[in-house]
PDB file of N, CA and C in Angstrom:
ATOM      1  N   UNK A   1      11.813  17.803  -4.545  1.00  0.00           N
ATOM      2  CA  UNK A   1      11.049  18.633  -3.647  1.00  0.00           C
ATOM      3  C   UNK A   1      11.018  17.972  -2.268  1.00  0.00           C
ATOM      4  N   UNK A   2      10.840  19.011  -1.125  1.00  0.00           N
ATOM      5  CA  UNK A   2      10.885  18.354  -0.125  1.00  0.00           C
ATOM      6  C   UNK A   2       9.561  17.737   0.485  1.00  0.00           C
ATOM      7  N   UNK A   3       9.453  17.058   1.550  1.00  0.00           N
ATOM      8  CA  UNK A   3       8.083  16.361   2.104  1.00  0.00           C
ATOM      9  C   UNK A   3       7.964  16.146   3.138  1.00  0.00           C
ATOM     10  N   UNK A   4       6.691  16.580   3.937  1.00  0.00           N
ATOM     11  CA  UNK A   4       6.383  16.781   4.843  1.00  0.00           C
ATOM     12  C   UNK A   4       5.611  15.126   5.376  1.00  0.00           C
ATOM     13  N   UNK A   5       6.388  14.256   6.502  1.00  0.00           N
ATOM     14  CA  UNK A   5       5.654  13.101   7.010  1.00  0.00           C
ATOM     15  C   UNK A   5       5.412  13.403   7.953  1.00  0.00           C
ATOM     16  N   UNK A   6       3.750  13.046   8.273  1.00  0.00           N
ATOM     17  CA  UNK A   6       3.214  12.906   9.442  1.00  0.00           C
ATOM     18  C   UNK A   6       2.827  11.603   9.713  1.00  0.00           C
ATOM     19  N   UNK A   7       3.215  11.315  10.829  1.00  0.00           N
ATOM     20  CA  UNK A   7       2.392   9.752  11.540  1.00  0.00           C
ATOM     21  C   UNK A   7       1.517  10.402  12.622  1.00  0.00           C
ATOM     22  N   UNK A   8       0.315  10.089  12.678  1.00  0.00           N
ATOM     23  CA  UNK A   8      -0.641  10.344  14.167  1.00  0.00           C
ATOM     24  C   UNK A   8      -0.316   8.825  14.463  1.00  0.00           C
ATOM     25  N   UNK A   9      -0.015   8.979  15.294  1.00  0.00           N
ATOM     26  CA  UNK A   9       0.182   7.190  16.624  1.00  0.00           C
ATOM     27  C   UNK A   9      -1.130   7.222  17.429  1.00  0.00           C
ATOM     28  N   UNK A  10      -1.741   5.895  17.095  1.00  0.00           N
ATOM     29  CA  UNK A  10      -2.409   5.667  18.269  1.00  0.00           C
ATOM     30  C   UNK A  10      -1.946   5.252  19.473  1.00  0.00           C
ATOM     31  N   UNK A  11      -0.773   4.307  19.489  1.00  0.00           N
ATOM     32  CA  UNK A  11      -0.067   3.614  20.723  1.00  0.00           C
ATOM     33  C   UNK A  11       1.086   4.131  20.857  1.00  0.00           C
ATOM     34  N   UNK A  12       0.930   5.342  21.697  1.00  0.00           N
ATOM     35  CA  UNK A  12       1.707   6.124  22.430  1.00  0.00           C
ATOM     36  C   UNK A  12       3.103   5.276  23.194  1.00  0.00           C
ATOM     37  N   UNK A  13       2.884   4.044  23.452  1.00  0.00           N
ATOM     38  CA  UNK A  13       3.869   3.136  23.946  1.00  0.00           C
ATOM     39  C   UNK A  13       5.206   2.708  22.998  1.00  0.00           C
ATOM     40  N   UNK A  14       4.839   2.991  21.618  1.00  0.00           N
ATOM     41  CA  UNK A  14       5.466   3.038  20.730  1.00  0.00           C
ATOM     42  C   UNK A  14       6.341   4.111  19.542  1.00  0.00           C
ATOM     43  N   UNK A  15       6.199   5.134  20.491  1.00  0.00           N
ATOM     44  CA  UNK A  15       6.364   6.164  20.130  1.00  0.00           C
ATOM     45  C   UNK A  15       7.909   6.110  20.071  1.00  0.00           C
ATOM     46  N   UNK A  16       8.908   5.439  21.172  1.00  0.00           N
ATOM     47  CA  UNK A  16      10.432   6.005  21.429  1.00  0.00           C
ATOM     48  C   UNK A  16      11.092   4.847  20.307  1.00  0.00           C
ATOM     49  N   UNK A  17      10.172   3.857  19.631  1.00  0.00           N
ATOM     50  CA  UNK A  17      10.812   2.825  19.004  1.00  0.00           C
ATOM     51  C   UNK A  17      10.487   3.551  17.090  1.00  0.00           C
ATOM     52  N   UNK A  18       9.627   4.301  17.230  1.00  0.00           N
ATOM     53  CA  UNK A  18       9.272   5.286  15.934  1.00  0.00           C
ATOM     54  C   UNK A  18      10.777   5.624  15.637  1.00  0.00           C
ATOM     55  N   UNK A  19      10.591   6.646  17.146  1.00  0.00           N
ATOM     56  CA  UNK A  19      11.929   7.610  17.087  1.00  0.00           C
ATOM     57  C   UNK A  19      12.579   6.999  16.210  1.00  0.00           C
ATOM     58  N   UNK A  20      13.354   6.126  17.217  1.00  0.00           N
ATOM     59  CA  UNK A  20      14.760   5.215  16.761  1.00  0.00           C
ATOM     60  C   UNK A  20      14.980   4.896  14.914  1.00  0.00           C
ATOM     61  N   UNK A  21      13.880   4.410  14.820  1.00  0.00           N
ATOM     62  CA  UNK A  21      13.677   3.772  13.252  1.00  0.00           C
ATOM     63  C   UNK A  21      13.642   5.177  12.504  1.00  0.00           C
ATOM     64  N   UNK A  22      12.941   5.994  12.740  1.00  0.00           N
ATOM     65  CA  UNK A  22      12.874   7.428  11.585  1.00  0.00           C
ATOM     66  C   UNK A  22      14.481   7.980  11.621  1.00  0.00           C
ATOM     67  N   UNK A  23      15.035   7.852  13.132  1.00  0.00           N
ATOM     68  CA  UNK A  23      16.359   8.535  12.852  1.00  0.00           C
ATOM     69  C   UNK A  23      17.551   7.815  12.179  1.00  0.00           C
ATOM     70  N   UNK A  24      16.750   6.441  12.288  1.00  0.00           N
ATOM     71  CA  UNK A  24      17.831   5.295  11.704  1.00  0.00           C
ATOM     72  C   UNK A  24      17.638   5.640   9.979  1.00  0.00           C
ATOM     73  N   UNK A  25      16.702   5.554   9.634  1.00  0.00           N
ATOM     74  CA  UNK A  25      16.469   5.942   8.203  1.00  0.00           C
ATOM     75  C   UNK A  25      17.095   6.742   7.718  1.00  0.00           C
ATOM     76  N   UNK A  26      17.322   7.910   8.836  1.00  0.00           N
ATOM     77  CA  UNK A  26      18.234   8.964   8.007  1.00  0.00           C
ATOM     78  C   UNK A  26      17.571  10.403   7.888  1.00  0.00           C
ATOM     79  N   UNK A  27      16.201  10.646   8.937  1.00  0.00           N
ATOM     80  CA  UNK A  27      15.380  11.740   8.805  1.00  0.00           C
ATOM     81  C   UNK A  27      15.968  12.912   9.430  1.00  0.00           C
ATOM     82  N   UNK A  28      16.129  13.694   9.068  1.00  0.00           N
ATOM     83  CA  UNK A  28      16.937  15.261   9.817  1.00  0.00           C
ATOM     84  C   UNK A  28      16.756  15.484  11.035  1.00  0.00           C
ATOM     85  N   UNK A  29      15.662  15.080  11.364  1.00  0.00           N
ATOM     86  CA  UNK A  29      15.133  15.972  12.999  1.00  0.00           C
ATOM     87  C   UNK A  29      13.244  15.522  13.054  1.00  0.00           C
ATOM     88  N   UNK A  30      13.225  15.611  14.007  1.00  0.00           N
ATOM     89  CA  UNK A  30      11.652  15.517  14.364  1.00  0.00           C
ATOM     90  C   UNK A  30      10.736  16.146  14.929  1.00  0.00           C
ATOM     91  N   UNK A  31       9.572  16.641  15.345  1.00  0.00           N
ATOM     92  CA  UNK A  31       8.998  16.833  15.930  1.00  0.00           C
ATOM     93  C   UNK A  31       7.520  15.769  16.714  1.00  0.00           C
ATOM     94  N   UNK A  32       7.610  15.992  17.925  1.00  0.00           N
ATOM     95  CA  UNK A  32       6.331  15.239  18.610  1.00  0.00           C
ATOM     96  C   UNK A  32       5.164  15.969  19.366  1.00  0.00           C
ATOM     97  N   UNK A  33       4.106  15.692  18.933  1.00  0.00           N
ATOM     98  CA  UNK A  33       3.579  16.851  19.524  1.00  0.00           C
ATOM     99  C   UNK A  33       2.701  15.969  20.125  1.00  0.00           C
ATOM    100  N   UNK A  34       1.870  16.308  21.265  1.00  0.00           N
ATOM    101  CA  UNK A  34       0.676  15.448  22.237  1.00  0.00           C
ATOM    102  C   UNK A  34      -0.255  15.956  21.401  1.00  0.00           C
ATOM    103  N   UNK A  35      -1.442  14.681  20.964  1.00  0.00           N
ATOM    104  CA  UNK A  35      -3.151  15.478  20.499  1.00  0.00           C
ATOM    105  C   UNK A  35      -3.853  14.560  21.084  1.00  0.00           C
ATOM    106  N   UNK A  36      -5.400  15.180  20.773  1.00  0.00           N
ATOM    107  CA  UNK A  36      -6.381  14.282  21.218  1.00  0.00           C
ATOM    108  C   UNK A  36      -7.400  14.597  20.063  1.00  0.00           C
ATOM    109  N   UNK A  37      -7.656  13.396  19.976  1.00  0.00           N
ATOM    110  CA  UNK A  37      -9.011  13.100  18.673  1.00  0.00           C
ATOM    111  C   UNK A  37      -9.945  12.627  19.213  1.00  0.00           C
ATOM    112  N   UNK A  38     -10.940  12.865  18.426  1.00  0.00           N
ATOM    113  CA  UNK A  38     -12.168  12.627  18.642  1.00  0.00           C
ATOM    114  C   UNK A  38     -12.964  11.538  17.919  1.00  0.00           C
ATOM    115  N   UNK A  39     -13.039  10.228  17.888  1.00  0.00           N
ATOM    116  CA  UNK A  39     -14.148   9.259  16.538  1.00  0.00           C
ATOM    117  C   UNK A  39     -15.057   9.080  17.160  1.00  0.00           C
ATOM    118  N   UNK A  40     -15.447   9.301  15.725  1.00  0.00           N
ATOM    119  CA  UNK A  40     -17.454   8.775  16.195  1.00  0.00           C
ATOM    120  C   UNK A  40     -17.406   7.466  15.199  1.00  0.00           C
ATOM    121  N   UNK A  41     -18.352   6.874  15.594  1.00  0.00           N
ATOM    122  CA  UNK A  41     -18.888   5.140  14.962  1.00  0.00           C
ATOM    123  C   UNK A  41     -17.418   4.423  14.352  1.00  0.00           C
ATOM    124  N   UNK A  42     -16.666   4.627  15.512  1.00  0.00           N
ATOM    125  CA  UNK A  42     -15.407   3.587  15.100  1.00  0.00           C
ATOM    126  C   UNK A  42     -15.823   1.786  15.394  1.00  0.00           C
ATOM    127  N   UNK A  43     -14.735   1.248  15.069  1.00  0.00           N
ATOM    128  CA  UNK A  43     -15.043  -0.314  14.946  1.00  0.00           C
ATOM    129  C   UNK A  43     -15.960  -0.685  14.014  1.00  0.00           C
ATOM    130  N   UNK A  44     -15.901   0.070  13.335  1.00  0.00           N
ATOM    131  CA  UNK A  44     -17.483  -0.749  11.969  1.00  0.00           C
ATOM    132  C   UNK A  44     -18.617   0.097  12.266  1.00  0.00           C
ATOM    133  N   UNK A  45     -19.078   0.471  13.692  1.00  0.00           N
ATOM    134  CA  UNK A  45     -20.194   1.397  13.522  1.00  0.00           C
ATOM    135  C   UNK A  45     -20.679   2.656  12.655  1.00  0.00           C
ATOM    136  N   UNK A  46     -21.836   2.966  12.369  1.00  0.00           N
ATOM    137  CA  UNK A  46     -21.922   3.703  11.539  1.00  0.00           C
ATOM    138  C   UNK A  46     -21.752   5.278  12.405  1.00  0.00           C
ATOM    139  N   UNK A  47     -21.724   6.007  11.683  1.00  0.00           N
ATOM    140  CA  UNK A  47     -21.608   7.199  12.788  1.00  0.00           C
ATOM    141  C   UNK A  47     -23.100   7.926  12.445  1.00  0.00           C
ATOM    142  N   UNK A  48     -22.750   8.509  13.251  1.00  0.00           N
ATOM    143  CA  UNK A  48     -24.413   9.132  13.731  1.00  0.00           C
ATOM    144  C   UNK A  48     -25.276   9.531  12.821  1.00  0.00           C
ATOM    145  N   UNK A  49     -26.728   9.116  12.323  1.00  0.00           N
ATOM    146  CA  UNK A  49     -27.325   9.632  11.640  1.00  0.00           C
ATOM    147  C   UNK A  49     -28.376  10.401  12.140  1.00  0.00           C
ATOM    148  N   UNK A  50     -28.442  10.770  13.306  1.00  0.00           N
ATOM    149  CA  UNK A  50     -29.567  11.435  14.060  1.00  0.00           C
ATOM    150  C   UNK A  50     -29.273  12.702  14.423  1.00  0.00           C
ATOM    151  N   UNK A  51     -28.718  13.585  13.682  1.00  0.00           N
ATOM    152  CA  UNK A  51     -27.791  14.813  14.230  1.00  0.00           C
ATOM    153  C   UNK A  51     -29.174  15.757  13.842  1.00  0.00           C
ATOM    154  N   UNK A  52     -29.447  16.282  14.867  1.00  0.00           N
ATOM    155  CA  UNK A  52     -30.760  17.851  14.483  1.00  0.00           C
ATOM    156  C   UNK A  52     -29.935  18.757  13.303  1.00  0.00           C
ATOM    157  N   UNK A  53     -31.098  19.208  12.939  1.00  0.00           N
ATOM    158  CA  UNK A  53     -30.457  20.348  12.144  1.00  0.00           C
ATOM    159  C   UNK A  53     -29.551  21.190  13.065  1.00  0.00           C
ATOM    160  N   UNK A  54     -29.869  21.732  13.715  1.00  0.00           N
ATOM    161  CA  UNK A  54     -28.996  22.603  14.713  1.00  0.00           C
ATOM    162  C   UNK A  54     -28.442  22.315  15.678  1.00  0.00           C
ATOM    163  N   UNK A  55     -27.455  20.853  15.759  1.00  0.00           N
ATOM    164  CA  UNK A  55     -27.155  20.192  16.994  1.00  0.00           C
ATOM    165  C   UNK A  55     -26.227  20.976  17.376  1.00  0.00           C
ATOM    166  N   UNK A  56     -26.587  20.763  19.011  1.00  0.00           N
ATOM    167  CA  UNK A  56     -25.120  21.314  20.098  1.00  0.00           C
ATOM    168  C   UNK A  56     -23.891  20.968  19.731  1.00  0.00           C
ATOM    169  N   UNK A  57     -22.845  21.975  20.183  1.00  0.00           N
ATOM    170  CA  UNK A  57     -21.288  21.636  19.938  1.00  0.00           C
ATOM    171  C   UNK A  57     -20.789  20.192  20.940  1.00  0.00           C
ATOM    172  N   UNK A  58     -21.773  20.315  22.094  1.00  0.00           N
ATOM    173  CA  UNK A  58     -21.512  19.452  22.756  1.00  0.00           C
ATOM    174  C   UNK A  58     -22.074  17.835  22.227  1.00  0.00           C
ATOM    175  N   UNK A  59     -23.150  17.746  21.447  1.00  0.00           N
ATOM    176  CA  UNK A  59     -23.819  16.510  20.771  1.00  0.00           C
ATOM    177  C   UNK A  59     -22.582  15.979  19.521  1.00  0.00           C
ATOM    178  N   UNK A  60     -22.130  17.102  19.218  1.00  0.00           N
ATOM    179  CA  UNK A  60     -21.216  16.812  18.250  1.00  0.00           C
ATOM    180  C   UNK A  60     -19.933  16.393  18.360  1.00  0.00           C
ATOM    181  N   UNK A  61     -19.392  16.583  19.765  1.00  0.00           N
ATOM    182  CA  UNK A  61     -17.743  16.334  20.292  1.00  0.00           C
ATOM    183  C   UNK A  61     -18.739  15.164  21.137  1.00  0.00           C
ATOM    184  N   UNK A  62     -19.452  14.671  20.991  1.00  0.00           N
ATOM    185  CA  UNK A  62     -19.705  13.246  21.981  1.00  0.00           C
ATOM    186  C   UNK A  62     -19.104  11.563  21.102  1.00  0.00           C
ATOM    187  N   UNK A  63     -17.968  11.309  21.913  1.00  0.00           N
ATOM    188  CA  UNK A  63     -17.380  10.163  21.214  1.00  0.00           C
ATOM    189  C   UNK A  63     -16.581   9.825  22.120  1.00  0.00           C
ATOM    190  N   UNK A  64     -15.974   8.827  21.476  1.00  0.00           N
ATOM    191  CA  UNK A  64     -14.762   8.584  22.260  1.00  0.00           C
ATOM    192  C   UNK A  64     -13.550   9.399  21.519  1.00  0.00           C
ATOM    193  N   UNK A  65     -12.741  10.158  23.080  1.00  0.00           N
ATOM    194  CA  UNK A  65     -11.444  10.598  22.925  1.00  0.00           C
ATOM    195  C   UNK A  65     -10.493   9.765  22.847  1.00  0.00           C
ATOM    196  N   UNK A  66      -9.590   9.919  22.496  1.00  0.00           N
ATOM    197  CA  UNK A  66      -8.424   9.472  21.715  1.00  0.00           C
ATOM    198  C   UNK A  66      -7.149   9.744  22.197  1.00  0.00           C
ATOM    199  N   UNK A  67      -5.990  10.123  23.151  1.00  0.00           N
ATOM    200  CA  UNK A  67      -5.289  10.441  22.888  1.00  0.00           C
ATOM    201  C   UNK A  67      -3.929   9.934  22.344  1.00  0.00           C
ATOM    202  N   UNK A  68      -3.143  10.661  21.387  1.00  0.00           N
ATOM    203  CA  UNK A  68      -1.970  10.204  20.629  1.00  0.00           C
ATOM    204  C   UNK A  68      -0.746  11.191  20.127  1.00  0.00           C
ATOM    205  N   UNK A  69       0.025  11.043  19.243  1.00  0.00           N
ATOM    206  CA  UNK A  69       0.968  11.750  19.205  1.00  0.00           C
ATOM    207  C   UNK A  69       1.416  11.798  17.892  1.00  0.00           C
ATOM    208  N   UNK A  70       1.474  12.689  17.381  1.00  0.00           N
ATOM    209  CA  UNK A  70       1.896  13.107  15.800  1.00  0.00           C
ATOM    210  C   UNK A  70       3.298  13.048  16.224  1.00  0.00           C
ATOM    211  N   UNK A  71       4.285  12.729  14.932  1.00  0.00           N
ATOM    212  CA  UNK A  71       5.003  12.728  14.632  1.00  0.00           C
ATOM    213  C   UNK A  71       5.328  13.041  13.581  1.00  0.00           C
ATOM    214  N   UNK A  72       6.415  14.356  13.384  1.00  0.00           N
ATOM    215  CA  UNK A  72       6.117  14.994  11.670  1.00  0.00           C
ATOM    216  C   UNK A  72       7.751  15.260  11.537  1.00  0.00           C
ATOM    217  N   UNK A  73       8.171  15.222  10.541  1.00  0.00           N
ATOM    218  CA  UNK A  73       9.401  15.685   9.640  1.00  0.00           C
ATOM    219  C   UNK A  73       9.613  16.252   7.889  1.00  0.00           C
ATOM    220  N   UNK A  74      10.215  17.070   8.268  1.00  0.00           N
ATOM    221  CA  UNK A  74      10.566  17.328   6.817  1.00  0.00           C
ATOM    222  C   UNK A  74      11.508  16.433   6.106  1.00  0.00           C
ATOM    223  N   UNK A  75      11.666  15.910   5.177  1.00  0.00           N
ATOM    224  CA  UNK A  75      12.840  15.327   4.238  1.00  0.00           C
ATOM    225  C   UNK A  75      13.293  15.920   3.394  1.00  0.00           C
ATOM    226  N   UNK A  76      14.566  15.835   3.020  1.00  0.00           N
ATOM    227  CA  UNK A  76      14.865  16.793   1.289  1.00  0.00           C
ATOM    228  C   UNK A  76      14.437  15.973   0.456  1.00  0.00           C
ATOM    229  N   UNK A  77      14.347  16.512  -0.529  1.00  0.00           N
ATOM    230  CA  UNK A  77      14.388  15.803  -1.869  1.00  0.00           C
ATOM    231  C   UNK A  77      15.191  14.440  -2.264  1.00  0.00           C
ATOM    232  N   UNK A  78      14.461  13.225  -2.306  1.00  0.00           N
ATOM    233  CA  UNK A  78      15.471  12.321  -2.780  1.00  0.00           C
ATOM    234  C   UNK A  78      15.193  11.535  -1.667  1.00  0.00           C
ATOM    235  N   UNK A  79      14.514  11.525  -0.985  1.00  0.00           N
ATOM    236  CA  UNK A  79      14.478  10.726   0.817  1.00  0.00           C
ATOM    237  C   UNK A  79      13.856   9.271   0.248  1.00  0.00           C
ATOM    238  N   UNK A  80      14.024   8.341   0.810  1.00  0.00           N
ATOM    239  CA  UNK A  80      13.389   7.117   0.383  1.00  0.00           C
ATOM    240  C   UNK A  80      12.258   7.176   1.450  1.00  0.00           C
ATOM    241  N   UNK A  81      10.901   8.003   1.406  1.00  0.00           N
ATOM    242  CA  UNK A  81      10.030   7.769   2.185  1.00  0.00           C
ATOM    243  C   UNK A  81       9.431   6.170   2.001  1.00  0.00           C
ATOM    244  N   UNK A  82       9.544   5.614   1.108  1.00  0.00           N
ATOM    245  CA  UNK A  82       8.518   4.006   1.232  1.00  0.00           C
ATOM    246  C   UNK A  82       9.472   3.130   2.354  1.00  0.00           C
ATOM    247  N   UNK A  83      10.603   3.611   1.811  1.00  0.00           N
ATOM    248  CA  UNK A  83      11.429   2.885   3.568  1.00  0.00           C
ATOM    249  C   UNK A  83      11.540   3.072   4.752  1.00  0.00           C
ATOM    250  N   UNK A  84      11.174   4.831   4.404  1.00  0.00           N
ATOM    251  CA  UNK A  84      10.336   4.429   6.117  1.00  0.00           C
ATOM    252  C   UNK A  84       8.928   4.190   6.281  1.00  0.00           C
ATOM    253  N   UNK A  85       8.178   4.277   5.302  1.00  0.00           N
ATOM    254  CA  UNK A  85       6.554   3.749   5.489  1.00  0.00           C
ATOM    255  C   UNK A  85       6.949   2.626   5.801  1.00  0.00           C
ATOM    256  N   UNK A  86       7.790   1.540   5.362  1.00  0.00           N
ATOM    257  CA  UNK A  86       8.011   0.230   5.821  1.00  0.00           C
ATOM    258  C   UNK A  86       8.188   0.212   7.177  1.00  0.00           C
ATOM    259  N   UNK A  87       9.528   0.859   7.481  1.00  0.00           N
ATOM    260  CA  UNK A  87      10.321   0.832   8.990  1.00  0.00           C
ATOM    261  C   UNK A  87       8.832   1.090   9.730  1.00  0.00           C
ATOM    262  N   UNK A  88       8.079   1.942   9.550  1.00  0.00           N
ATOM    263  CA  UNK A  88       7.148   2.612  10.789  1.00  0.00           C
ATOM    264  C   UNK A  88       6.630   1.821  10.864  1.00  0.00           C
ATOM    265  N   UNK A  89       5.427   0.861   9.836  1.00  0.00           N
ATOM    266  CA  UNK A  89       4.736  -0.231   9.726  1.00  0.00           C
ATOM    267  C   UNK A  89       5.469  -1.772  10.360  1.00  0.00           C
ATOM    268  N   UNK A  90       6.677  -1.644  10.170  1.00  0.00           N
ATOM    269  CA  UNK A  90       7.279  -3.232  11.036  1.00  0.00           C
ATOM    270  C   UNK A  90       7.133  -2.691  12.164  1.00  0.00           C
ATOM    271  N   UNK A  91       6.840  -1.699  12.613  1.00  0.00           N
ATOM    272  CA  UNK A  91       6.930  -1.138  14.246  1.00  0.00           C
ATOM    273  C   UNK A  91       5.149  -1.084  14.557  1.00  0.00           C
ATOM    274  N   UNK A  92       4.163  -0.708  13.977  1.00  0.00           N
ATOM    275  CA  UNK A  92       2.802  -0.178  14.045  1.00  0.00           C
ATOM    276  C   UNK A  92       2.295  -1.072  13.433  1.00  0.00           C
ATOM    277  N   UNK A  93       2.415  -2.226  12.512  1.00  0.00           N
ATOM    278  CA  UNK A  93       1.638  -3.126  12.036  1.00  0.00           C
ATOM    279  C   UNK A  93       1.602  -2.002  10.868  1.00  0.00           C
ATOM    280  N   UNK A  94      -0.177  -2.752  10.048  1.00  0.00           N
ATOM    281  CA  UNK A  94      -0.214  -2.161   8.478  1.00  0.00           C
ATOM    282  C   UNK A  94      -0.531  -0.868   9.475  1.00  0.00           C
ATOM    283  N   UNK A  95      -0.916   0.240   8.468  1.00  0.00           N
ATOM    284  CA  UNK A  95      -1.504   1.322   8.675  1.00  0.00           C
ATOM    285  C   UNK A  95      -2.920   1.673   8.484  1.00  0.00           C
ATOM    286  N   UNK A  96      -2.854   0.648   7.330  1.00  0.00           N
ATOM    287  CA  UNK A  96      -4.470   0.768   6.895  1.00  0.00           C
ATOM    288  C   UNK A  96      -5.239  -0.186   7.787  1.00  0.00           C
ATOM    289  N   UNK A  97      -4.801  -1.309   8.703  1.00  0.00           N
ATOM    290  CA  UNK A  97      -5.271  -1.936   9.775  1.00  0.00           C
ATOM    291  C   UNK A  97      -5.934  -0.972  10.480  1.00  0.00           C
ATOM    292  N   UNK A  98      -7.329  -0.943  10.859  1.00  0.00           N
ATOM    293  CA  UNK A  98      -7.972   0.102  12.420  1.00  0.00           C
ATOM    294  C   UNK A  98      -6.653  -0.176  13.148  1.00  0.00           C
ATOM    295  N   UNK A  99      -6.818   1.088  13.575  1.00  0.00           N
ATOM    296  CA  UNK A  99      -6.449   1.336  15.733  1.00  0.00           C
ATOM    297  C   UNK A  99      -4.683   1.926  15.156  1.00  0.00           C
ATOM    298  N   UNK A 100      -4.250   1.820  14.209  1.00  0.00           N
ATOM    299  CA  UNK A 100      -2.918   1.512  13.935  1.00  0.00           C
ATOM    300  C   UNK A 100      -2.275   3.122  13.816  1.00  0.00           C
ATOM    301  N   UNK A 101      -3.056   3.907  13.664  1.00  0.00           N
ATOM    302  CA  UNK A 101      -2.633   5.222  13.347  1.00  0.00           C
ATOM    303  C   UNK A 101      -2.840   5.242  11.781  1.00  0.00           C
ATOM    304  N   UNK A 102      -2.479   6.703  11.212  1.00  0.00           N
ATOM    305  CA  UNK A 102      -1.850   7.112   9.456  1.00  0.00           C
ATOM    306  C   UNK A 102      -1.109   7.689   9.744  1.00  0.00           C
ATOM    307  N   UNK A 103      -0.874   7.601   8.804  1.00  0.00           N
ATOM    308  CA  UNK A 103       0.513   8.461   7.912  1.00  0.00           C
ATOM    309  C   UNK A 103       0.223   8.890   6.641  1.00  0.00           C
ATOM    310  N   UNK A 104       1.001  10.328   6.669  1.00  0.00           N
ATOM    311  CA  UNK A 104       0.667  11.021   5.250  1.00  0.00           C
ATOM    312  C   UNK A 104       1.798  11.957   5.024  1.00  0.00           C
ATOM    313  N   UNK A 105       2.087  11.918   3.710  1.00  0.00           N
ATOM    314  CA  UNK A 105       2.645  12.727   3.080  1.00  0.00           C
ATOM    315  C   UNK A 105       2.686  14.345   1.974  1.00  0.00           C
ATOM    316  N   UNK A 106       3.072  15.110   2.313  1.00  0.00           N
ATOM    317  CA  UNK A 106       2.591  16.204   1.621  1.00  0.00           C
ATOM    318  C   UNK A 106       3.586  16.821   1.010  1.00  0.00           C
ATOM    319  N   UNK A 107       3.869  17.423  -0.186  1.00  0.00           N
ATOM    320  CA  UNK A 107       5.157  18.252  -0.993  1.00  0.00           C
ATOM    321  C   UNK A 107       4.656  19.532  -0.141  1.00  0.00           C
ATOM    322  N   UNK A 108       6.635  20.119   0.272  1.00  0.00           N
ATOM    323  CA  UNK A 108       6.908  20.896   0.933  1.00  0.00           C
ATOM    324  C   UNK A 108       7.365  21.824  -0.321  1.00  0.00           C
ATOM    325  N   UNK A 109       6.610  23.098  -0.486  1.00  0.00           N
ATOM    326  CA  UNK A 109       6.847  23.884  -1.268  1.00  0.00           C
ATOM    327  C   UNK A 109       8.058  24.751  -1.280  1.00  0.00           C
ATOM    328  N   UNK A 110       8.635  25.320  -0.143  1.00  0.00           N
ATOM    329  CA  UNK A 110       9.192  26.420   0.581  1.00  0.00           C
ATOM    330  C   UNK A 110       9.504  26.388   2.141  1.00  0.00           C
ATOM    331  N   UNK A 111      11.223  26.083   2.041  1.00  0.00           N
ATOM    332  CA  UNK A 111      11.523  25.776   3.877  1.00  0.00           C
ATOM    333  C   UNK A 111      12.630  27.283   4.247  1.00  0.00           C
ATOM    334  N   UNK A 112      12.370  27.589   4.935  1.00  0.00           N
ATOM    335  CA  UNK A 112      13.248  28.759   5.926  1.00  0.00           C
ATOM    336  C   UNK A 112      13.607  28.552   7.167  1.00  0.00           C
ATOM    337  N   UNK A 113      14.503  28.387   7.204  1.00  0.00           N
ATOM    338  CA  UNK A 113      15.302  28.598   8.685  1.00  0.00           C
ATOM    339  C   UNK A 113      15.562  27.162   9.014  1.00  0.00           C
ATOM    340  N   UNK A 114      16.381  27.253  10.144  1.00  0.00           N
ATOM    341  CA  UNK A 114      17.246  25.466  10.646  1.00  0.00           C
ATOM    342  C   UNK A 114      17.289  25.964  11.688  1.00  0.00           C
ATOM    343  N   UNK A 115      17.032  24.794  12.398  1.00  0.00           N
ATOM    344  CA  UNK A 115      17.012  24.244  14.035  1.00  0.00           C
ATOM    345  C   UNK A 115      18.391  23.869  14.543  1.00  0.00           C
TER     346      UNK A 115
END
């Protein structure tokens, strides 16, 4: 079955050395898209326990923004994704380290059409 990898990057500076390594692996094609996130009580803090019952949209988007860059591909069936969880990680450090970004994987049920 096929699988859908996403990396969210926190360090956007590292983004063209991703590239290189995902295409070195052997990944079909990519996509990059610009986002911005939002954390609350990052670094160990706890996140907010003082929220009203009916807090503002604005009390609730109060954090620090984030911005970063997903990086997503499909693979066929048979892809050695742990080699590139490796490759990305010699490039991003661990993943499970703060600040480092994730990565996740999802089974691709059903693909149509080529780029």
């Amino acid at each position: 079955m096929a699988n859908l990898i996403a990396l969210v990057l926190v360090d956007n500076s590292l983004c063209d050395e991703i590239v290189a390594a995902w295409e070195h692996a052997g990944v079909p094609g990519l996509t990059i898209l610009e986002s911005c996130g939002i954390r609350h009580g990052h670094h160990g803090q706890a996140a907010r326990d003082d929220l009203p019952i009916f807090p503002s949209l604005r009390g609730l988007l109060a954090g620090d923004e984030i911005n970063h860059r997903i990086i997503f591909s499909v693979v066929p069936d048979g892809f050695d994704v742990d080699a590139l969880i490796n490759h990305t990680e010699a490039i991003t450090g661990e993943l499970d380290a703060p600040d480092n970004g994730f990565l996740f994987v999802m089974p691709v049920t059903r693909v149509r059409g080529r780029l």
